[in-house]
N, C-alpha and C. Protein backbone atom coordinates (compact mmCIF):
# COMPACT_ATOMS: atom_id res chain seq x y z
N UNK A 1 288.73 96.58 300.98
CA UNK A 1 288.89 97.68 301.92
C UNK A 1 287.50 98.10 302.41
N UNK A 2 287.11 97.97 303.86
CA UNK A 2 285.77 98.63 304.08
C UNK A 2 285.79 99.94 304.32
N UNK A 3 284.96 100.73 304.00
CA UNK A 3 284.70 102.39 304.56
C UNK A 3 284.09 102.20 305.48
N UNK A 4 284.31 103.17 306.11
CA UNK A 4 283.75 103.58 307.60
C UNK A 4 282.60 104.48 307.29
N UNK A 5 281.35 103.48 307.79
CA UNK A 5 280.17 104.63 307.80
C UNK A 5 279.89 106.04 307.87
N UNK A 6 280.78 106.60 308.53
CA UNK A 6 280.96 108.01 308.39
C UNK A 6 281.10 108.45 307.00
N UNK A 7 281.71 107.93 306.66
CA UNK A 7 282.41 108.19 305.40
C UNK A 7 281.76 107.98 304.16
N UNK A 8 280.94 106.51 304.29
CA UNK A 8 280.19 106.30 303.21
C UNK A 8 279.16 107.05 303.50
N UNK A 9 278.27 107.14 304.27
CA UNK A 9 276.81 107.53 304.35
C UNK A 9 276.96 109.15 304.74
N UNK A 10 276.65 109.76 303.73
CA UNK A 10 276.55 111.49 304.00
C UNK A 10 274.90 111.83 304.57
N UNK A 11 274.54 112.46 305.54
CA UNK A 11 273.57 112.75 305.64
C UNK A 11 273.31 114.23 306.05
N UNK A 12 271.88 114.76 305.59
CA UNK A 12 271.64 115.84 305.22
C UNK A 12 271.19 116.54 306.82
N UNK A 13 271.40 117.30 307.08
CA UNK A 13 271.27 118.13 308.78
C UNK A 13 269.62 118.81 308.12
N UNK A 14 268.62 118.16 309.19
CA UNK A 14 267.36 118.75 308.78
C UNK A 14 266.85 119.82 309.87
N UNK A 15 266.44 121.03 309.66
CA UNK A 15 266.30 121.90 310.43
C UNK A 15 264.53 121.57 311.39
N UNK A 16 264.43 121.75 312.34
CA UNK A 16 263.11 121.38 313.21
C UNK A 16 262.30 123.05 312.28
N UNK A 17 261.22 122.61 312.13
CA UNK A 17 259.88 123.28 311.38
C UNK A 17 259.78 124.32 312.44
N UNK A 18 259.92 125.84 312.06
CA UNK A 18 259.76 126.86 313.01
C UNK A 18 258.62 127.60 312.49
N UNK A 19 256.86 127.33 313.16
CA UNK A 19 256.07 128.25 312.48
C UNK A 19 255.72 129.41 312.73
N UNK A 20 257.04 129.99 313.39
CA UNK A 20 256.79 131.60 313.66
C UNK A 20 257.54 132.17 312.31
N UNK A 21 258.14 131.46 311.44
CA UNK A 21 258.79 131.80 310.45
C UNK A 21 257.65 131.51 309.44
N UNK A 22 256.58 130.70 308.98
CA UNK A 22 255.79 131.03 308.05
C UNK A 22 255.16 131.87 307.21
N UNK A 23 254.72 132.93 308.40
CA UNK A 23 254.13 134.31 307.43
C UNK A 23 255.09 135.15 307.05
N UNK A 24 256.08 134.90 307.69
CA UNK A 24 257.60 135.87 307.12
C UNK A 24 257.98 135.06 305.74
N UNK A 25 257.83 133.74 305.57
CA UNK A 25 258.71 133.50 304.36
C UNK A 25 257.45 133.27 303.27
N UNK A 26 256.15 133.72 303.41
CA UNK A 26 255.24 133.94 302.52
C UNK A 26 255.51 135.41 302.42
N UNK A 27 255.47 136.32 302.63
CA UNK A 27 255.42 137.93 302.95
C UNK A 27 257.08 137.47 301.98
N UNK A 28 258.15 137.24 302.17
CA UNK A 28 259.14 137.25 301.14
C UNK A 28 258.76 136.70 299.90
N UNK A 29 258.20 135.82 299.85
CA UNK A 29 258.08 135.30 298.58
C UNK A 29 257.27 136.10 297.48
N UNK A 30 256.08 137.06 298.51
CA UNK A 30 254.77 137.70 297.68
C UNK A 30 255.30 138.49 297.65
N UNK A 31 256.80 139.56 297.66
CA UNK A 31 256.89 140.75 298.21
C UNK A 31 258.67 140.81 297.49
N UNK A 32 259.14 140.08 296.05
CA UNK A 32 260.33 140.05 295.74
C UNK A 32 261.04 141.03 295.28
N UNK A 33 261.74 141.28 295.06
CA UNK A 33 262.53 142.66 294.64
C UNK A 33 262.55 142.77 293.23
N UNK A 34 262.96 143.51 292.49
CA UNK A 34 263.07 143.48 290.98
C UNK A 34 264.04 142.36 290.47
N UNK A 35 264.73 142.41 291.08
CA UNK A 35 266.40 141.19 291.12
C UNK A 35 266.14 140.50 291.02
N UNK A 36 264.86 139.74 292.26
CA UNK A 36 265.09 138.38 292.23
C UNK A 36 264.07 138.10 291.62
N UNK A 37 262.80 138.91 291.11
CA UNK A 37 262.02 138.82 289.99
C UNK A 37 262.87 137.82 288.71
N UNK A 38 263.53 139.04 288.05
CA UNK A 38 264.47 138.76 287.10
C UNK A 38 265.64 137.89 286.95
N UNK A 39 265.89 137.46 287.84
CA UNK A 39 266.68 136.33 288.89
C UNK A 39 265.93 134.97 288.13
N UNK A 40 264.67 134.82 288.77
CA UNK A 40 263.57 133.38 289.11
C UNK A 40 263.35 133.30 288.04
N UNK A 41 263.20 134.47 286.95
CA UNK A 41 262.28 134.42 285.54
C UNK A 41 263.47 133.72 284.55
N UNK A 42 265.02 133.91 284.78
CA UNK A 42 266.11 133.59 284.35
C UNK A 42 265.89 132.30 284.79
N UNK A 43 266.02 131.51 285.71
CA UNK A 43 266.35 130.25 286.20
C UNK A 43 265.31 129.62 285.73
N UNK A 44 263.86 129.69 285.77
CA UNK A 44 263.07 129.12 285.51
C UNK A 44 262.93 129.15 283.74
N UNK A 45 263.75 129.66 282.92
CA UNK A 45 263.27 129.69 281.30
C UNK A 45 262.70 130.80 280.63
N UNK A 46 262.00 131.65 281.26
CA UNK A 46 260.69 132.70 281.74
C UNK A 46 261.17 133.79 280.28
């Protein structure tokens, strides 16, 4: 039975690099809430 390429090959939708979004998603990252502090420190082992 062959699959139909669609079907076999899943591919991932890559978003085009927007660098007006850079200093915004540094400014989130340096700037986390208590949550997701305690969140990252959980996921990571911490």
């Amino acid at each position: 039975m062959k699959i139909p390429k669609s079907d076999s090959v899943k591919r991932r939708l890559i978003l085009p690099y927007n660098k007006a979004l850079k200093k915004l998603a540094r400014k989130l990252r340096n700037n986390m809430t208590m949550s997701e502090k305690l969140l990252w420190n959980e996921l990571k082992g911490n």
